[in-house]
N, C-alpha and C. Protein backbone atom coordinates (compact mmCIF):
# COMPACT_ATOMS: atom_id res chain seq x y z
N UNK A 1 -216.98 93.41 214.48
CA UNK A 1 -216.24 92.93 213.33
C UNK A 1 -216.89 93.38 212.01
N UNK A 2 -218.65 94.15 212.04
CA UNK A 2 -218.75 94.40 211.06
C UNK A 2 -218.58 95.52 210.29
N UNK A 3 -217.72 96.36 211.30
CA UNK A 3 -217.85 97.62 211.31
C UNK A 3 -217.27 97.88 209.71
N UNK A 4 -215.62 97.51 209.66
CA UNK A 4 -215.89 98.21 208.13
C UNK A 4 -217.13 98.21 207.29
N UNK A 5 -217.39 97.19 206.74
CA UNK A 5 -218.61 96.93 206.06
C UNK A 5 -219.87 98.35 206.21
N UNK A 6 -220.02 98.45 207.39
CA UNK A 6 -220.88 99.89 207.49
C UNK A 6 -220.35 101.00 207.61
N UNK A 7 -218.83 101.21 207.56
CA UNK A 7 -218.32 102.65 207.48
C UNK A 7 -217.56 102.90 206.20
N UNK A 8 -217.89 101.73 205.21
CA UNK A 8 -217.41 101.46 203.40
C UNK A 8 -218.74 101.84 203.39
N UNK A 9 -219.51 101.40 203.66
CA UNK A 9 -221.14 101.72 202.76
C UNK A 9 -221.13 103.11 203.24
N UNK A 10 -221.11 103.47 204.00
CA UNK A 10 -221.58 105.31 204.51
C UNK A 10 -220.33 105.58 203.74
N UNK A 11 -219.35 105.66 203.63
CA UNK A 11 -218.14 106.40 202.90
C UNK A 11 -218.31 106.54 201.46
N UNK A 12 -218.69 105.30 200.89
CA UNK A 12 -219.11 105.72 199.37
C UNK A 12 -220.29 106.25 199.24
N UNK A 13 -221.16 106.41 199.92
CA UNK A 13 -222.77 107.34 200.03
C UNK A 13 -222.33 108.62 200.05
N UNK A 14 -221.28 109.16 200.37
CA UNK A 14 -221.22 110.16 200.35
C UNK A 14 -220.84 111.37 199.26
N UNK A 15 -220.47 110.77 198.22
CA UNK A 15 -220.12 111.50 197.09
C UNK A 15 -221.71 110.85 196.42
N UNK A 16 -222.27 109.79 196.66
CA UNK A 16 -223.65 109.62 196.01
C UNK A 16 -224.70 110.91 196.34
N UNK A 17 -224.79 110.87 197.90
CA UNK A 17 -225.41 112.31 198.25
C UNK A 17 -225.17 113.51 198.30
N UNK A 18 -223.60 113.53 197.88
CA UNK A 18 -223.10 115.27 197.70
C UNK A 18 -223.55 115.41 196.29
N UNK A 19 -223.47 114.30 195.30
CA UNK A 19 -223.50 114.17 193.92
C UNK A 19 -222.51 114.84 192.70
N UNK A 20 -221.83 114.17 193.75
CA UNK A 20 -220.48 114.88 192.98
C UNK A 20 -219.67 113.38 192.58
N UNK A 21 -219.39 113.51 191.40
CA UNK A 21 -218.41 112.22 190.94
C UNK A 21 -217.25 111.86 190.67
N UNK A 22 -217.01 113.36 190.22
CA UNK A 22 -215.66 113.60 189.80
C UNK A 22 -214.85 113.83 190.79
N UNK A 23 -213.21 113.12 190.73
CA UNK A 23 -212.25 113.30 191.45
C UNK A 23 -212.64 112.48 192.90
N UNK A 24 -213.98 111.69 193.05
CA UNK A 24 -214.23 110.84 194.20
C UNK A 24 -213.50 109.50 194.40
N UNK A 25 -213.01 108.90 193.53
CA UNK A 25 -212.22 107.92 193.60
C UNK A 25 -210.96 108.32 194.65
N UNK A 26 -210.30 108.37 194.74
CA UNK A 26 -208.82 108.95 195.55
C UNK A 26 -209.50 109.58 196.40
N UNK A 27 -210.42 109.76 196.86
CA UNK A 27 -210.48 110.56 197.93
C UNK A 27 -211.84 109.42 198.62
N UNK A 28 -212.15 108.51 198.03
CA UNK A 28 -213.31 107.68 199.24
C UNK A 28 -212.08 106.42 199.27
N UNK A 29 -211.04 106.12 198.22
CA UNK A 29 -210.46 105.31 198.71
C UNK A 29 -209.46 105.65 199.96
N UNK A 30 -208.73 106.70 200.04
CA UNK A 30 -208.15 106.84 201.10
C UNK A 30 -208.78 107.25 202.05
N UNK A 31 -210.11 107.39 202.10
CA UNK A 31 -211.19 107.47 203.35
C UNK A 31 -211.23 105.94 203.79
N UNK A 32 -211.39 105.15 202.84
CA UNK A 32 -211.34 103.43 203.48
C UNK A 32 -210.14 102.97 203.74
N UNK A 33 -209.14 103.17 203.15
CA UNK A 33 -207.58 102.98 203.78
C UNK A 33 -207.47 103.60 205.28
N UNK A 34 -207.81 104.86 205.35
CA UNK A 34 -207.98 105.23 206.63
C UNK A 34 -208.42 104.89 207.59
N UNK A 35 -209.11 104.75 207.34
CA UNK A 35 -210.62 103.74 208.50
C UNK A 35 -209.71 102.36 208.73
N UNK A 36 -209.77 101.68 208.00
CA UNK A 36 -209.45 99.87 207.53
C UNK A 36 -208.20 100.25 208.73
N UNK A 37 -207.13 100.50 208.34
CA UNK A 37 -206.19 100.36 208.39
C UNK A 37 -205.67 101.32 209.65
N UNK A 38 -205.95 102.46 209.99
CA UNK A 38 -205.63 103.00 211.40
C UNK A 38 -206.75 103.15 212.55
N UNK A 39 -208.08 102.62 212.11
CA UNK A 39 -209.11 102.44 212.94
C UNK A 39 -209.44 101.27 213.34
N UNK A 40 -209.71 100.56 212.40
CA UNK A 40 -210.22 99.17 212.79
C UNK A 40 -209.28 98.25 212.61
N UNK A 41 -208.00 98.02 212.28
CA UNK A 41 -206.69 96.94 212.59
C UNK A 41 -206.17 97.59 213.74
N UNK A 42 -206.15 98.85 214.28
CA UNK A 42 -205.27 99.72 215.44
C UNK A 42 -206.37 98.77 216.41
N UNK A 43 -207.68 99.06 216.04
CA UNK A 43 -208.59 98.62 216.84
C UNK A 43 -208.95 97.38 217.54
N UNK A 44 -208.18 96.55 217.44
CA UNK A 44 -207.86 95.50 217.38
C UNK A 44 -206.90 95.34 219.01
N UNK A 45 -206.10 96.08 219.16
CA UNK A 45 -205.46 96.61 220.37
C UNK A 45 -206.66 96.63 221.61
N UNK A 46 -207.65 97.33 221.28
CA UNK A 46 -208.55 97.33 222.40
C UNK A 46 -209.50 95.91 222.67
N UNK A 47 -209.34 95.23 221.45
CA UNK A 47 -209.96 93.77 221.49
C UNK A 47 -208.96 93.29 222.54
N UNK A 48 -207.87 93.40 222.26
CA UNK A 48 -206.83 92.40 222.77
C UNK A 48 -207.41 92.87 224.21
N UNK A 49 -207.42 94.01 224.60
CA UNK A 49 -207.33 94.41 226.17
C UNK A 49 -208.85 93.56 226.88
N UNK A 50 -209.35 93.05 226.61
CA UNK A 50 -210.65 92.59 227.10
C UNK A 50 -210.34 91.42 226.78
N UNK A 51 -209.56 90.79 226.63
CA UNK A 51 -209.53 89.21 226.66
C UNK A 51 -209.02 89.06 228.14
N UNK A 52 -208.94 87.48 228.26
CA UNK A 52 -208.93 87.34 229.59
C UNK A 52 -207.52 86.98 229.90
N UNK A 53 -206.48 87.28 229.27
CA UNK A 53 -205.35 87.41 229.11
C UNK A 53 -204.31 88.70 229.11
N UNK A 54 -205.25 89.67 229.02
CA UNK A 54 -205.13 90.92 228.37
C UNK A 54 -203.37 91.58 228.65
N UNK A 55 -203.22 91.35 229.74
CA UNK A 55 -201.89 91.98 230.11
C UNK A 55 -200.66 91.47 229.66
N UNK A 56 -200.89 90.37 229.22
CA UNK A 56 -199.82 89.51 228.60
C UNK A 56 -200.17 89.26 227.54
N UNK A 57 -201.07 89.70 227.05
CA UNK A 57 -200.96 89.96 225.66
C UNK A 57 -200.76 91.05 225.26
N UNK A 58 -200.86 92.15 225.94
CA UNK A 58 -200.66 93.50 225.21
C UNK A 58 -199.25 93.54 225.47
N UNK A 59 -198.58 93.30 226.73
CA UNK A 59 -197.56 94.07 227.16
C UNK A 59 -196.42 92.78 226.33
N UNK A 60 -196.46 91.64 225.17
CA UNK A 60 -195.67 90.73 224.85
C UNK A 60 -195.95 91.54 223.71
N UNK A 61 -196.73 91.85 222.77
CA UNK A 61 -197.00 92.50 221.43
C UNK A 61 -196.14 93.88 221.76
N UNK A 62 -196.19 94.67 222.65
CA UNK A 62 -195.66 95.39 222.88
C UNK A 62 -194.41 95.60 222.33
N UNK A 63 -193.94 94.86 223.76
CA UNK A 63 -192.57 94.20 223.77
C UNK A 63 -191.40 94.11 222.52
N UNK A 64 -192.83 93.08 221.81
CA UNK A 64 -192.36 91.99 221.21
C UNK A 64 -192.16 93.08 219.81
N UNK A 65 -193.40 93.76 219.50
CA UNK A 65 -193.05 94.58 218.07
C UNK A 65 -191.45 95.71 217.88
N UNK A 66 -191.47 96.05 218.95
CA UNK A 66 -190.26 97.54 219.38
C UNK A 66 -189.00 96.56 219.47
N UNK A 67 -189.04 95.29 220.18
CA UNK A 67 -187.62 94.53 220.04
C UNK A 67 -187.58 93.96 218.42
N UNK A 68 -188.79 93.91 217.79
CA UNK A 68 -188.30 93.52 216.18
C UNK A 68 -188.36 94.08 215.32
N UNK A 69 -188.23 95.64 215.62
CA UNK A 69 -187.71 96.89 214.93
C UNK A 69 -186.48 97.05 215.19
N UNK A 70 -186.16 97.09 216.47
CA UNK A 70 -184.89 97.11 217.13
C UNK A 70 -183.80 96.08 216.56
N UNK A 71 -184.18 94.67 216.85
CA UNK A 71 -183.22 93.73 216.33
C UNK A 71 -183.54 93.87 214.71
N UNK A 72 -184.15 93.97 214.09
CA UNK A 72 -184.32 94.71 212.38
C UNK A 72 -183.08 95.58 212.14
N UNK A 73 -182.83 96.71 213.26
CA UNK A 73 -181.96 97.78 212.54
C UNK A 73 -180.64 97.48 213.16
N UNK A 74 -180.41 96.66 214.27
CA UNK A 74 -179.00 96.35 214.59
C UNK A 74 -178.71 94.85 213.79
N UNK A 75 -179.80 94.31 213.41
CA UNK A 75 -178.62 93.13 212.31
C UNK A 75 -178.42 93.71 211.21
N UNK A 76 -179.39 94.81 210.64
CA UNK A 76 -178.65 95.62 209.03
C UNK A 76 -177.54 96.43 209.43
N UNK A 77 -177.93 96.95 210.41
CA UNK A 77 -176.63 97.76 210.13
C UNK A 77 -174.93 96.80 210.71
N UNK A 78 -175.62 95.74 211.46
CA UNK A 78 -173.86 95.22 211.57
C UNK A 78 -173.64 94.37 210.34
N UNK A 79 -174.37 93.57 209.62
CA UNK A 79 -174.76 92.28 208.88
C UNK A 79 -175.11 92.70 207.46
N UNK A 80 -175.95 93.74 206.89
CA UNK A 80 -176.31 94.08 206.09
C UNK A 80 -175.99 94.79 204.79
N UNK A 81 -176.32 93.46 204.00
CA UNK A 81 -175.51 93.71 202.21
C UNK A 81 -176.52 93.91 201.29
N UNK A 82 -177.48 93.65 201.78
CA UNK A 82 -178.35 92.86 200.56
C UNK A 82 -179.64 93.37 200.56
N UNK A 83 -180.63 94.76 199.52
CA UNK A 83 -181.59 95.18 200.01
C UNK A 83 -182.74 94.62 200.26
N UNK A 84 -183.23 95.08 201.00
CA UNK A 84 -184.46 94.23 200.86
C UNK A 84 -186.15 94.61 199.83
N UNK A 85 -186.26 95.79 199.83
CA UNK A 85 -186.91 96.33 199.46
C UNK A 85 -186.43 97.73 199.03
N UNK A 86 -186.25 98.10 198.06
CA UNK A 86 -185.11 99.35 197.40
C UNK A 86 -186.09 100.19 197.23
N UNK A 87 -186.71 99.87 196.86
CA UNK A 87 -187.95 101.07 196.01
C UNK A 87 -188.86 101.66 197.30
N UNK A 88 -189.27 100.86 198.30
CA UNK A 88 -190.20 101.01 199.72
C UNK A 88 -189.27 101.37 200.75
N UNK A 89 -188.30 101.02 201.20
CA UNK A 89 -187.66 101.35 202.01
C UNK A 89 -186.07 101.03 202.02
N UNK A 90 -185.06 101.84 201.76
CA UNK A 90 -184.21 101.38 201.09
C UNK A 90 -182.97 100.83 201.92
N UNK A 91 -183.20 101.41 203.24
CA UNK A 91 -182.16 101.11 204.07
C UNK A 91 -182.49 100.10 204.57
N UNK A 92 -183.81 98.89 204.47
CA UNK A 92 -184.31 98.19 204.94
C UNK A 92 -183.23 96.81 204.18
N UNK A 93 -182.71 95.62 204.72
CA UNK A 93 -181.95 95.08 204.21
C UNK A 93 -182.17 93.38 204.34
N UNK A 94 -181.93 92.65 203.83
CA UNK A 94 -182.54 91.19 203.69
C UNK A 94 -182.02 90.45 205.32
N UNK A 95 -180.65 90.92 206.00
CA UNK A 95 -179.91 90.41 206.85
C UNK A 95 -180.69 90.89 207.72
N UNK A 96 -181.24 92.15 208.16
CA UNK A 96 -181.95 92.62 209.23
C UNK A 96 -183.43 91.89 209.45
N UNK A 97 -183.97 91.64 208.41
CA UNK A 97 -185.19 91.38 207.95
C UNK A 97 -184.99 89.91 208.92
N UNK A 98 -184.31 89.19 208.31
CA UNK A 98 -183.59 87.83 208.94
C UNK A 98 -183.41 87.42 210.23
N UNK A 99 -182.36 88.48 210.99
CA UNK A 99 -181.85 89.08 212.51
C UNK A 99 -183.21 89.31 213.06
N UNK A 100 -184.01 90.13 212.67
CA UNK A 100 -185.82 90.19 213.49
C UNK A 100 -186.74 88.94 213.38
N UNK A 101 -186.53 88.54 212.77
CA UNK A 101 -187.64 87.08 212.76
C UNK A 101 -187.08 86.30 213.68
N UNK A 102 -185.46 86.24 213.82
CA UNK A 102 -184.93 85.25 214.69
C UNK A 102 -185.49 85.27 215.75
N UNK A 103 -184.80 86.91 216.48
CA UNK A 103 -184.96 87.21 217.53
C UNK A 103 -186.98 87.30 217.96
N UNK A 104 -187.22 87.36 217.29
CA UNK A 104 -189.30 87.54 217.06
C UNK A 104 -189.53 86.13 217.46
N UNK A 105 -189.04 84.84 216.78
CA UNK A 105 -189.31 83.74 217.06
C UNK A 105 -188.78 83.21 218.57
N UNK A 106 -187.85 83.92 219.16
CA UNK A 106 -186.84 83.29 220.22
C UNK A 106 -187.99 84.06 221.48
N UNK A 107 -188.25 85.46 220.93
CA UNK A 107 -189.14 86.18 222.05
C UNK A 107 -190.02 84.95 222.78
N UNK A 108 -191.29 84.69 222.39
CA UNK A 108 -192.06 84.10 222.94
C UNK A 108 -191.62 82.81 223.98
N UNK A 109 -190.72 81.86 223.28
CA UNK A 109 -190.05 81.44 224.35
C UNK A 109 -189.58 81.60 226.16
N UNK A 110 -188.73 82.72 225.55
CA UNK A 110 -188.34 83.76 226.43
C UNK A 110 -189.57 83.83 227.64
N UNK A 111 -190.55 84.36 226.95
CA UNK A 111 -191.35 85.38 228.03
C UNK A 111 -192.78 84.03 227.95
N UNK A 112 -192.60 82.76 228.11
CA UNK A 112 -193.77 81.88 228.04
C UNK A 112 -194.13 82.14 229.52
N UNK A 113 -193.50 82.35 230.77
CA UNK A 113 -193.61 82.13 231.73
C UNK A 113 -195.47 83.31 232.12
N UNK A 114 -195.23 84.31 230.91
CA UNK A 114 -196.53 84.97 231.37
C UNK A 114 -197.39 84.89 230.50
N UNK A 115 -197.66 83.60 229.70
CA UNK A 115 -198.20 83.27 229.07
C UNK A 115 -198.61 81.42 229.14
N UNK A 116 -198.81 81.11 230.36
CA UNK A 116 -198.32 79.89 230.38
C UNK A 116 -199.31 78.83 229.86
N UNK A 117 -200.61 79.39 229.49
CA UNK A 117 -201.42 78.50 228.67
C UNK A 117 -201.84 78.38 227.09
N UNK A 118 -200.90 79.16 226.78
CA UNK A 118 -200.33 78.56 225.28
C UNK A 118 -199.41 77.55 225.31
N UNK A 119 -199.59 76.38 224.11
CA UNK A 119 -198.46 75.64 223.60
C UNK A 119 -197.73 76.17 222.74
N UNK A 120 -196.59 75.03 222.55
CA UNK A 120 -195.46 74.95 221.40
C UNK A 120 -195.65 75.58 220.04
N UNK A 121 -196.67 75.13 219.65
CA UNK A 121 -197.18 75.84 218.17
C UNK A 121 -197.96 77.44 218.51
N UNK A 122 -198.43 77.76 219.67
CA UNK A 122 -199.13 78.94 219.96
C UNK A 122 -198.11 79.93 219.93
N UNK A 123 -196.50 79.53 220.62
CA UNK A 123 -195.31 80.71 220.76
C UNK A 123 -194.77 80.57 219.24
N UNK A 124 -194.56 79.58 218.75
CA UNK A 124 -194.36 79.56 217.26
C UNK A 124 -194.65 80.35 216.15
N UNK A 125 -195.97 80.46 216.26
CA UNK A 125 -197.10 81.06 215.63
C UNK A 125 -197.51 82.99 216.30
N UNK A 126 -196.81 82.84 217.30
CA UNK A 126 -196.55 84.34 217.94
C UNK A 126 -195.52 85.31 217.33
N UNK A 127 -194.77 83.96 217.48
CA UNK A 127 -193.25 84.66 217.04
C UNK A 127 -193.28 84.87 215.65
N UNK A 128 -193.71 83.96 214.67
CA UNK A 128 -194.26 83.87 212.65
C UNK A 128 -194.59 85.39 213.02
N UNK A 129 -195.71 85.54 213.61
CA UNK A 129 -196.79 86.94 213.53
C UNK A 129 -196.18 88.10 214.25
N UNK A 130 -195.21 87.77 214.73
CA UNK A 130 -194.45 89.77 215.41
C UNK A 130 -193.35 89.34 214.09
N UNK A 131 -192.42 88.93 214.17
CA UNK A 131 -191.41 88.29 213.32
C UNK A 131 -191.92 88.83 211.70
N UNK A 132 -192.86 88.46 211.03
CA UNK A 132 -192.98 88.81 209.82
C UNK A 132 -193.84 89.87 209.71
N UNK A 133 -195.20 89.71 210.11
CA UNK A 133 -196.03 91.05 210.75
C UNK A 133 -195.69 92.18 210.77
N UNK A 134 -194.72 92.50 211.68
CA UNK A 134 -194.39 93.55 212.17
C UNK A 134 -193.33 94.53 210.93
N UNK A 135 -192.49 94.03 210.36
CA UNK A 135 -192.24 93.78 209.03
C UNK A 135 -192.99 94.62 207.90
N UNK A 136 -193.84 93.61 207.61
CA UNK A 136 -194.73 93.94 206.34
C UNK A 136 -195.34 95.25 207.08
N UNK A 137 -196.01 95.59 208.23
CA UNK A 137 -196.59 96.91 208.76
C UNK A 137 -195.60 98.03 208.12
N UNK A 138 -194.37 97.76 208.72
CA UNK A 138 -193.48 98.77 208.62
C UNK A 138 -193.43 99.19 207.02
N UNK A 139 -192.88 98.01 206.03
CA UNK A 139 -193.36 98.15 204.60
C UNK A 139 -194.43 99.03 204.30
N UNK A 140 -195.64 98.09 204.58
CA UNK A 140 -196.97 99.42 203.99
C UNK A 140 -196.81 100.89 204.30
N UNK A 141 -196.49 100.66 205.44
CA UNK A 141 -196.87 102.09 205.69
C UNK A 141 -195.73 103.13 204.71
N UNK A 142 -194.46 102.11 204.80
CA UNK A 142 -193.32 103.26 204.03
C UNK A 142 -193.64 103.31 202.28
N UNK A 143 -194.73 102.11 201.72
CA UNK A 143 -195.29 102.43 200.56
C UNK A 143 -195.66 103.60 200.42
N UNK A 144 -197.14 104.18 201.52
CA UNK A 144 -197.88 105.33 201.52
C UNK A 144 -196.60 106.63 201.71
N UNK A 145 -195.64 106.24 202.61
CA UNK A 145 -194.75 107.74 202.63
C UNK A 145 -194.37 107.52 201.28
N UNK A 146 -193.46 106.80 200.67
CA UNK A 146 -192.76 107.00 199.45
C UNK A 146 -194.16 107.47 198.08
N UNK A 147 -195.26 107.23 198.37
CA UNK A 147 -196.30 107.74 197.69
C UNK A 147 -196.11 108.87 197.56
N UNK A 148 -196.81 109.44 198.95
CA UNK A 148 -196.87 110.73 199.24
C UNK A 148 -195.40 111.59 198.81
N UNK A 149 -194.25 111.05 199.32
CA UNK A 149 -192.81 111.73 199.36
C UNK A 149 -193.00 112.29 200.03
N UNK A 150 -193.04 111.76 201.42
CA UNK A 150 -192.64 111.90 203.19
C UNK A 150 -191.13 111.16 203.21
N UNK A 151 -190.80 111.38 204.03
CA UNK A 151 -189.45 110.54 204.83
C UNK A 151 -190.32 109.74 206.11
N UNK A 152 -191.08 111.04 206.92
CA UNK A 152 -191.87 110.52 208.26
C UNK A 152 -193.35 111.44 208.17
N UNK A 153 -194.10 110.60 209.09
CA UNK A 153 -195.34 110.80 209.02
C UNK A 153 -195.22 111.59 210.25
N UNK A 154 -194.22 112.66 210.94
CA UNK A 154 -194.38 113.12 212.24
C UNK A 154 -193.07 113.92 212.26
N UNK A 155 -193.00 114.68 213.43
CA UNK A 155 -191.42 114.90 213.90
C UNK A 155 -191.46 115.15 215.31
N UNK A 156 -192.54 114.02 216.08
CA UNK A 156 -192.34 114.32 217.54
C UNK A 156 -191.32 113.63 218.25
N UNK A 157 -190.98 112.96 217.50
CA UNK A 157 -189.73 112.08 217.73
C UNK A 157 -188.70 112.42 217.13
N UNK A 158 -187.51 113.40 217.17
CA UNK A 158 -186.28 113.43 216.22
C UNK A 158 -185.95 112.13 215.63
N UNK A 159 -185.26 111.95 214.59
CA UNK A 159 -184.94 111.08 213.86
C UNK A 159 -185.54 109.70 213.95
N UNK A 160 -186.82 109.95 214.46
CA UNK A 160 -187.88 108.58 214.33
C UNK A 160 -189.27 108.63 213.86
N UNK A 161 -189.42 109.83 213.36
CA UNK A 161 -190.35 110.30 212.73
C UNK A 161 -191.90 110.47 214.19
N UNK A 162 -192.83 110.12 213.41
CA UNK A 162 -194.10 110.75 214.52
C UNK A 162 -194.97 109.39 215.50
N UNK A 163 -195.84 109.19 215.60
CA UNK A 163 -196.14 108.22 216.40
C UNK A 163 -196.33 106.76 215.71
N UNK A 164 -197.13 107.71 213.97
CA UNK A 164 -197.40 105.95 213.31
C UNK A 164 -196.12 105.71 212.75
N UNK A 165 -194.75 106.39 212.70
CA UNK A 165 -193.59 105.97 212.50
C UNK A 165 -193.48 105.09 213.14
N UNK A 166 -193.82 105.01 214.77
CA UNK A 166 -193.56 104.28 215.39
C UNK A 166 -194.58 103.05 216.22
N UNK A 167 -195.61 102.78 215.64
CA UNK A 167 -196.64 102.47 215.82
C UNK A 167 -197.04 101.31 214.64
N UNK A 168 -196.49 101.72 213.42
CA UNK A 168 -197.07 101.26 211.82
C UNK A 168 -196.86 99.55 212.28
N UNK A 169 -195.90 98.92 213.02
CA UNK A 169 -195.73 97.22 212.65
C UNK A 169 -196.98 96.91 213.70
N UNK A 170 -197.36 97.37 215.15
CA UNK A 170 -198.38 97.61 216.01
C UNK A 170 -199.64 97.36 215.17
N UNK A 171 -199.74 98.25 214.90
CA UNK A 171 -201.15 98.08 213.79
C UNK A 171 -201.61 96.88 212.75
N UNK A 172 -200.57 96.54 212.44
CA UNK A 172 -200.71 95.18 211.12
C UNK A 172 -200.63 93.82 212.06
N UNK A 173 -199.39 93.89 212.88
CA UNK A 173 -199.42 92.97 213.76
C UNK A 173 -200.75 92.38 214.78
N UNK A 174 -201.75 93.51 215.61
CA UNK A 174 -202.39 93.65 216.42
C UNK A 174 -203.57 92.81 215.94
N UNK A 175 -204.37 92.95 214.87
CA UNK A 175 -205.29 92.12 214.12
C UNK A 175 -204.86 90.49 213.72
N UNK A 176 -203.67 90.37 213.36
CA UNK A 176 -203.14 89.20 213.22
C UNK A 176 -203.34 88.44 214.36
N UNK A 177 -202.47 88.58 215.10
CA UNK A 177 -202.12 88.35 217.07
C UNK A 177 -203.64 88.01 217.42
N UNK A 178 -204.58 88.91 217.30
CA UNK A 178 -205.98 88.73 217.84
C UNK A 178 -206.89 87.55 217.69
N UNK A 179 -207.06 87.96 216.11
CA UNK A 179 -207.84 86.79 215.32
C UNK A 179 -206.71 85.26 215.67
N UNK A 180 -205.50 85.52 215.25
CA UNK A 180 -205.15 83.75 215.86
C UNK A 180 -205.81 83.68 217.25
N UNK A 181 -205.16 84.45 218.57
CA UNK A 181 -205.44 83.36 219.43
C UNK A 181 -207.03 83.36 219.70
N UNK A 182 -207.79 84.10 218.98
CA UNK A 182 -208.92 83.86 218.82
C UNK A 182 -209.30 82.94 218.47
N UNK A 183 -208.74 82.10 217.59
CA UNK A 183 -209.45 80.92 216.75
C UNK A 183 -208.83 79.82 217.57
N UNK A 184 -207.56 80.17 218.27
CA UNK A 184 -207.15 78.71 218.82
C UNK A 184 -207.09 78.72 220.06
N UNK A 185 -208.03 80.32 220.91
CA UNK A 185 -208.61 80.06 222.42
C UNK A 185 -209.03 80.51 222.71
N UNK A 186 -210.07 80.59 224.12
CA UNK A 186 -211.14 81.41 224.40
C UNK A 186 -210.32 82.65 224.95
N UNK A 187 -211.03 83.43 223.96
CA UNK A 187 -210.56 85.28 224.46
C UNK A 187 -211.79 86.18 225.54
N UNK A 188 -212.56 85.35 225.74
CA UNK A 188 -213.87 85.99 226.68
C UNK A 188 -212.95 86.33 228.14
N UNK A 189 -213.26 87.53 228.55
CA UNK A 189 -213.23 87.82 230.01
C UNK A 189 -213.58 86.72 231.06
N UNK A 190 -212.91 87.25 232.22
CA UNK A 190 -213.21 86.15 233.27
C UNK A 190 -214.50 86.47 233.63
């Protein structure tokens, strides 16, 4: 867990020991965006796999993120008037946004049977965290494209752009998911 902390300190050392100053800003910050954010929140995925739950937790996050992309783009596009975010993602719409949390909150329910030692507030609190989570991932990441002026970060996928196209709610979500049922159960191996 302390890892950023020592790969921020070596990242800004490094324009200290090249000794170069100029133009280092934008370029050690998106060295720590990088890290932070596709190393050590992705990283978070491999935490999950060593809990003593591991299979039902990976394979419900799974699941659970790709069905609330999915139910995201079939309630905007049947339902959807109202943007949600114009400037970040424009086809993204308040009704879809809506339609995924539902269905995000209804998931855990659904699939308690392989999860059967969580409570009421644990699927609740699953569903809050794929449901909105997954969401805001998708957001950030379409901040950095509309930065840059990308459409997609890939084209191994026709019209779905590249892997963190499809990956980006995974990543934000995965750290969330972790640290809760971390705090509200033992994640140690058997």
């Amino acid at each position: 867990m302390a890892l950023p902390v020592f790969v921020t300190a070596g990242l800004l050392a490094v324009p200290v020991l090249r000794n170069h100053a100029r133009g280092q800003l934008r370029a050690v910050a998106l060295a720590i965006v990088g890290f932070v954010y596709f190393g050590w929140m992705f990283g978070h995925v491999a935490f999950l796999a060593n809990a003593r739950h591991a299979y039902a937790y990976l394979l419900y996050l799974l699941f659970a993120v790709e069905l609330n992309d999915v139910a995201a783009f079939l309630a905007g596009k049947l339902f959807g008037r109202h943007a949600l975010r114009s400037n970040t993602s424009p086809k993204k719409t308040w009704e879809g946004s809506l339609g995924a949390l539902a269905v995000s909150l209804a998931l855990p329910w659904v699939l308690w049977f392989t999860f059967p030692h969580l409570g009421p507030q644990d699927l609740l609190a699953a569903g809050l965290i794929v449901g909105v989570g997954a969401q805001l991932g998708d957001l950030a990441v379409s901040v950095l494209k509309r930065d840059l002026g990308v459409k997609d970060l890939g084209s191994l996928i026709p019209g779905h752009g590249g892997i963190l196209d499809r990956t980006d709610s995974l990543i934000y979500v995965a750290p969330l998911f972790f640290h809760y049922l971390r705090y509200r159960h033992d994640l140690n191996p058997l």
